[in-house]
Structure formats: C-alpha cells, structure tokens
Protein backbone atom coordinates (compact mmCIF):
# COMPACT_ATOMS: atom_id res chain seq x y z
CA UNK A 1 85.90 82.93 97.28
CA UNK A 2 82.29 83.17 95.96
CA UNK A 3 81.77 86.25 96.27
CA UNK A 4 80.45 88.92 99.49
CA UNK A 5 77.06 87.75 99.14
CA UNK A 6 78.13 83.83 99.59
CA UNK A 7 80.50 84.97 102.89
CA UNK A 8 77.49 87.36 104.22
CA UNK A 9 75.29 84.38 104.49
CA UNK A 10 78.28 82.36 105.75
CA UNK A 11 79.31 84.53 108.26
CA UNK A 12 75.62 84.46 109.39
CA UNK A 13 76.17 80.55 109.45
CA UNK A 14 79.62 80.78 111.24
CA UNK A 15 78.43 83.49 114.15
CA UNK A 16 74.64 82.24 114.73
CA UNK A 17 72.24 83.46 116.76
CA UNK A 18 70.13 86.48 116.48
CA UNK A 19 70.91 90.45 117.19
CA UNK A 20 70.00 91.95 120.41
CA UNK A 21 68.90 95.52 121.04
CA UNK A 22 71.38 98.20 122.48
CA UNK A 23 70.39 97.80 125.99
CA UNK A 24 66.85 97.02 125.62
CA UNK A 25 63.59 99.13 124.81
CA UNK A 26 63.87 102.48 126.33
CA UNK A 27 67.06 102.40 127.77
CA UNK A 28 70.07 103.77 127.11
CA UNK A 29 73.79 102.78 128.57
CA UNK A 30 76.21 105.40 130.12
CA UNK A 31 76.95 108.12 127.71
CA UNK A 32 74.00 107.39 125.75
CA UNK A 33 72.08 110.63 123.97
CA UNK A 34 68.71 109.50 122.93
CA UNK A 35 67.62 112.75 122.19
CA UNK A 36 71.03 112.93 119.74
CA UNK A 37 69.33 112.83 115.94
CA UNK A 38 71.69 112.65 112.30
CA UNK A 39 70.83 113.94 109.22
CA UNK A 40 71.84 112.16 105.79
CA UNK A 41 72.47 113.56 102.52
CA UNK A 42 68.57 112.98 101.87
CA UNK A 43 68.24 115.18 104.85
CA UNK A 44 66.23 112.17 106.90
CA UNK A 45 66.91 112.05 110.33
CA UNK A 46 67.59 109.49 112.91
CA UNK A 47 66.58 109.35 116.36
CA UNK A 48 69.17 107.49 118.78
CA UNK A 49 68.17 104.29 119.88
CA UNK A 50 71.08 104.55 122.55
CA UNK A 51 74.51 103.84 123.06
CA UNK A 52 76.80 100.68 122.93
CA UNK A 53 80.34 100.41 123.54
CA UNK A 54 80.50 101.23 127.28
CA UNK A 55 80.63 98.34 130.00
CA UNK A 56 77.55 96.68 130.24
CA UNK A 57 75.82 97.40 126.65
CA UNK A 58 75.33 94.69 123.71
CA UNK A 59 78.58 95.59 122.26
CA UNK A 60 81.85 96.38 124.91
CA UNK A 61 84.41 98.03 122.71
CA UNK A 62 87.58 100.57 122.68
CA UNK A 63 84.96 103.65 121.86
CA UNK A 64 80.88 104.64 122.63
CA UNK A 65 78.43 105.96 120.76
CA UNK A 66 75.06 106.21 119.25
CA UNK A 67 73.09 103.74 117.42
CA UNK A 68 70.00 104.43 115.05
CA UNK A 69 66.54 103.79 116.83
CA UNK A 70 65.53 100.11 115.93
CA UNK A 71 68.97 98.52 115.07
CA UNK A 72 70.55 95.97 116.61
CA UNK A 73 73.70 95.26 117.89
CA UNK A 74 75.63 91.83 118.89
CA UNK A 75 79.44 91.18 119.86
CA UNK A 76 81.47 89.25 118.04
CA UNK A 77 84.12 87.03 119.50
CA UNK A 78 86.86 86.71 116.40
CA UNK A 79 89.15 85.01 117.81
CA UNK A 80 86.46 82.67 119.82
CA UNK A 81 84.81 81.99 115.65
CA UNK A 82 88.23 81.47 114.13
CA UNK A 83 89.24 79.10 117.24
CA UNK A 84 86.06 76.93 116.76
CA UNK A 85 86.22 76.65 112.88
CA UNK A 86 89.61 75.83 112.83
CA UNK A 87 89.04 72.60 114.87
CA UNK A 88 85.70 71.44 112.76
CA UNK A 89 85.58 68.68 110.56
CA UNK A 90 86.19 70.97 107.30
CA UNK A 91 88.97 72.62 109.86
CA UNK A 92 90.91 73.82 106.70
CA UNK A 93 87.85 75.25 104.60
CA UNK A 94 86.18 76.69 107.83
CA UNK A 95 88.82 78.69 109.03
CA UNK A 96 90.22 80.15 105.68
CA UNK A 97 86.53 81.28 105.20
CA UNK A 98 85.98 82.68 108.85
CA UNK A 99 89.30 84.34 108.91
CA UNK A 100 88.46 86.00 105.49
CA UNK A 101 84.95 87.19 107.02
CA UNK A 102 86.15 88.24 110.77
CA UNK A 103 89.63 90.03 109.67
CA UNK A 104 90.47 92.91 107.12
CA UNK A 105 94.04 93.71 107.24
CA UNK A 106 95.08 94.75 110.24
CA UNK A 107 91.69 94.46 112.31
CA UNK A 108 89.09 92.21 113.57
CA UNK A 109 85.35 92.04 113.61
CA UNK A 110 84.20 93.11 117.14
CA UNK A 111 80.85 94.12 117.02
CA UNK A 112 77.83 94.21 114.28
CA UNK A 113 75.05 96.65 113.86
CA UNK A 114 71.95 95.15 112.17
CA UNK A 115 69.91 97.31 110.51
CA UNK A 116 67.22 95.06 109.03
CA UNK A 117 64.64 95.89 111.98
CA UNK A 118 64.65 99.27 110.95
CA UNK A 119 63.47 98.54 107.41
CA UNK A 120 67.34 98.12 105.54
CA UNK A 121 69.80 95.43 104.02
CA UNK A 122 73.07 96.31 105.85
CA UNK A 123 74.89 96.54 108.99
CA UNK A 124 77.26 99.01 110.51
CA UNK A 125 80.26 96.91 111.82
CA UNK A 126 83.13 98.13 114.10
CA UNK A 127 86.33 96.56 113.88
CA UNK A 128 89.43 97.05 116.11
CA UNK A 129 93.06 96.23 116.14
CA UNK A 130 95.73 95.52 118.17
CA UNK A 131 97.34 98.41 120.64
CA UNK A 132 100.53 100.09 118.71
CA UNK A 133 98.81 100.72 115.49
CA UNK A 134 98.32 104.53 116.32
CA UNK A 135 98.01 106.43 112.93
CA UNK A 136 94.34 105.44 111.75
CA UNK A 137 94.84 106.83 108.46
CA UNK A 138 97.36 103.73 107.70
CA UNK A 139 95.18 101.27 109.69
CA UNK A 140 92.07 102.49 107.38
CA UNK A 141 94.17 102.36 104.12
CA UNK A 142 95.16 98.97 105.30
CA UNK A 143 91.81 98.22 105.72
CA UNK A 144 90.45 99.26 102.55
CA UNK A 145 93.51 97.66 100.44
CA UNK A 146 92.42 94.28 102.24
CA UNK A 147 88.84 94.51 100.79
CA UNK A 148 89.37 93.62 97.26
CA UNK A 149 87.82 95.48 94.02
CA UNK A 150 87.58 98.66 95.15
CA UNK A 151 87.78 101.93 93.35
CA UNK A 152 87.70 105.64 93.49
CA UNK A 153 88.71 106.43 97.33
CA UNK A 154 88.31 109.37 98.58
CA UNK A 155 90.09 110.10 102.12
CA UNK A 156 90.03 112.96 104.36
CA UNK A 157 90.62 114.46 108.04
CA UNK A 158 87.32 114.20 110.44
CA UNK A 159 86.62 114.73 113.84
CA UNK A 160 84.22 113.15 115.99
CA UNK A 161 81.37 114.66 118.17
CA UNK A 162 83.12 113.24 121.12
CA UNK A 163 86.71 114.93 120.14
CA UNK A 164 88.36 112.39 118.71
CA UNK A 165 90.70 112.82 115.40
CA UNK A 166 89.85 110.41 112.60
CA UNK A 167 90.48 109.72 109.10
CA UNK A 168 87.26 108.37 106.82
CA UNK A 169 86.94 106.95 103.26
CA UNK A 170 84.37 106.80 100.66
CA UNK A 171 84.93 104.16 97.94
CA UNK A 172 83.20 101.68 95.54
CA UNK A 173 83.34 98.22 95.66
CA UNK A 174 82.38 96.19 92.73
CA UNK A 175 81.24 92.58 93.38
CA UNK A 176 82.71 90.14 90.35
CA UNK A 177 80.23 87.17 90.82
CA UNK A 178 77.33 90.09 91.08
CA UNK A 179 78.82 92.81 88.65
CA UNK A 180 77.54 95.66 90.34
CA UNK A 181 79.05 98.68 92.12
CA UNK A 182 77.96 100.16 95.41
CA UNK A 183 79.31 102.86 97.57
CA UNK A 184 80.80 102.29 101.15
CA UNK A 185 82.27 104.17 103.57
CA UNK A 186 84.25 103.81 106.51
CA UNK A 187 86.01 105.47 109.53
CA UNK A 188 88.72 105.35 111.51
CA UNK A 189 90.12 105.69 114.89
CA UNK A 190 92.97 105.32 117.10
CA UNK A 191 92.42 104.80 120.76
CA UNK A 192 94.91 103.80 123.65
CA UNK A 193 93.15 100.29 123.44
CA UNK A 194 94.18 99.83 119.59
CA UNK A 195 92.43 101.63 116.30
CA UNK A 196 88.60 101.12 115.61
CA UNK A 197 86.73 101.14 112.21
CA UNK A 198 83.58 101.76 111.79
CA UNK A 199 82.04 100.40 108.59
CA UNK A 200 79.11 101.17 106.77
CA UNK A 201 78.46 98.73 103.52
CA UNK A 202 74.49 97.90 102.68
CA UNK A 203 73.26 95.63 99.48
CA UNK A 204 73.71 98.49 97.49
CA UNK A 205 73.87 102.19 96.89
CA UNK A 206 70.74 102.93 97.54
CA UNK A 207 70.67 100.90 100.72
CA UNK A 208 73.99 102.73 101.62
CA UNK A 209 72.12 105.92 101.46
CA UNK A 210 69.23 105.58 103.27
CA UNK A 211 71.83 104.25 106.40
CA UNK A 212 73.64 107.05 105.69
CA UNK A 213 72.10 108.73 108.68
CA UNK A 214 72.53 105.89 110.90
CA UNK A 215 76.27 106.01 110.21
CA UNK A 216 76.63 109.97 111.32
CA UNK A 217 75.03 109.86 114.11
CA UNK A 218 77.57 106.69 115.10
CA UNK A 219 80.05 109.68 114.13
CA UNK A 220 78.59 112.32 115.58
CA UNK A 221 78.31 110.73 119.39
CA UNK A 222 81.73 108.54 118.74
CA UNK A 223 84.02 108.98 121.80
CA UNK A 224 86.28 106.78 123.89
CA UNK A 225 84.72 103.90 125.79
C-alpha cells in the first residue's frame, strides 16, 4: 500500500462524483437543530448546517445528527464499490485496494462528510457494522487496531447529546511514505441496527483541530436514526 494519501485520492477515484449538501440550503431534515452550535478546544464555534442520518437526508444511517454549516455529505454504497471493483479488468488490484479503503475491521464506510467547502482538508466519516456487535468499546478498538501505525490511544466513556452511551479515542497516526504524525479521533456507538463510528482524521494536526468543532457538534446532536 502506498500510503493514506495514495488511497485518499483512490478512494476519490473508486467512489466518484461530487458531495451534496445535507438537505440543501436552508433546510434541515427531521431532528435537525440548526440553531445547535460546538465549541472546539480553540473555543471557535460551529453553527449547524442541519442534520443527516434520518430518512430522506444525503446520508440514511443507524443514528442522526448535526453537521457543520457548509460541509457536505454523500452515501457510500460499500458493498455496491467493492462489488463493481471486484469485476473490473484489474479485478484483483481493484478490490484489494477498495476493500482496504471502504472497511476497517469490523465496519464499513457508510457515509462521508466533506469539509473542504468550509475552508478544511478532511472529512468526518461514519462507519457501521453488522447487527450483534453490541459493545462499541471492542468494535472501536477493533477499529483502531485495523488502521495501522498508530500510537498513544487514549480511550474513555462518553455520552451523546441525544443519550446514547459511547466509547471515543484519541490517537496518532504516523504516515511511513509521509513521516509525519497527526492526531485523530474517533467515536463509537452501538445501536439496534449494528455499531457506528464516527471518524474525524484531516491532513494533519492542525487541520484536525480546526474540525475539531465540527466533530462535537456531530457528538453533541448524535442520537438514533
């Protein structure tokens, strides 16, 4: 593998197309709170741009909440990607690559949060698994075990704005073909549907922080679908 920055631009290859808004300007699905605002550590804060996750917004997932004003968010099919790869011409190539891009241990990618319309390099993705995984603090150590180079982990208890019980990580990852560290953080989730992650990387630390904000507020409003 060449590296995250090589399977970033791949995975833009693989999935195509261009992000899509929440539910459009001004409006907000069912559950939305676009008067809901996060703070970071910087102490910046983030108006909601309004909610996905519900039936009928960008993204349909497990869980709902609250996306940063100006981000965008598009579904992602995993099992649709890996399906079409793994009957191309480079069938073999394709699919080890997709697979490594759309799974992390014991989840899939299901949804991707761009934040490059707001001004950032990054994305907040959600991931989800398979019902019968209930304890998310496995499913996220799974998860973060599956992401290779990694370093100084930090987990604790959380709990949601919308109620539910979670566990959340903050860890470095250090990129071999770049040689630099950056901080990341993720959270997870169990749900009667199967576990959800939410995960928060960014080109590097300093990206991380300034989405910072973006990423609480997604934690502040989270709540089942």
């Amino acid at each position: 593998m060449w590296g995250r920055v090589v399977m970033a631009v791949a995975l833009a290859a693989v999935l195509g197309g261009c992000a899509e808004s929440a539910d459009g300007p001004g409006k907000s699905a069912s559950g939305a709170s676009p008067s809901a605002r996060s703070e970071g550590a910087r102490g910046t804060a983030t108006a909601s741009g309004g909610s996905i996750g519900a039936a009928g917004s960008s993204c349909e997932l497990p869980v709902r909440f609250d996306i940063a004003k100006g981000w965008k968010a598009k579904p992602v099919d995993a099992e649709k990607e890996l399906s079409k790869t793994s009957k191309g011409s480079d069938g073999d190539l394709n699919g080890a690559l997709a697979d490594a891009l759309l799974r992390q241990g014991p989840v899939t990618t299901a949804c991707e949060i761009d934040a490059k319309p707001a001004g950032h390099i990054g994305f907040l993705r959600v991931w989800t698994g398979k019902p019968g995984d209930a304890d998310a603090g496995a499913v996220l150590r799974r998860f973060v075990t599956a992401e290779d180079n990694v370093s100084k982990e930090k987990y604790h208890s959380v709990k949601t704005g919308g109620g539910l019980s979670g566990v959340e990580v903050e860890y470095l990852y250090t990129s071999k073909l770049l040689e630099e560290t950056k901080k990341e953080t993720a959270l997870a989730v169990s749900t009667p549907d199967g576990p959800v992650v939410l995960h928060l990387g960014g080109m590097d630390s300093e990206e991380h922080d300034a989405m910072r904000p973006a990423y609480e507020l997604a934690k502040q409003t989270l709540m089942l679908g």
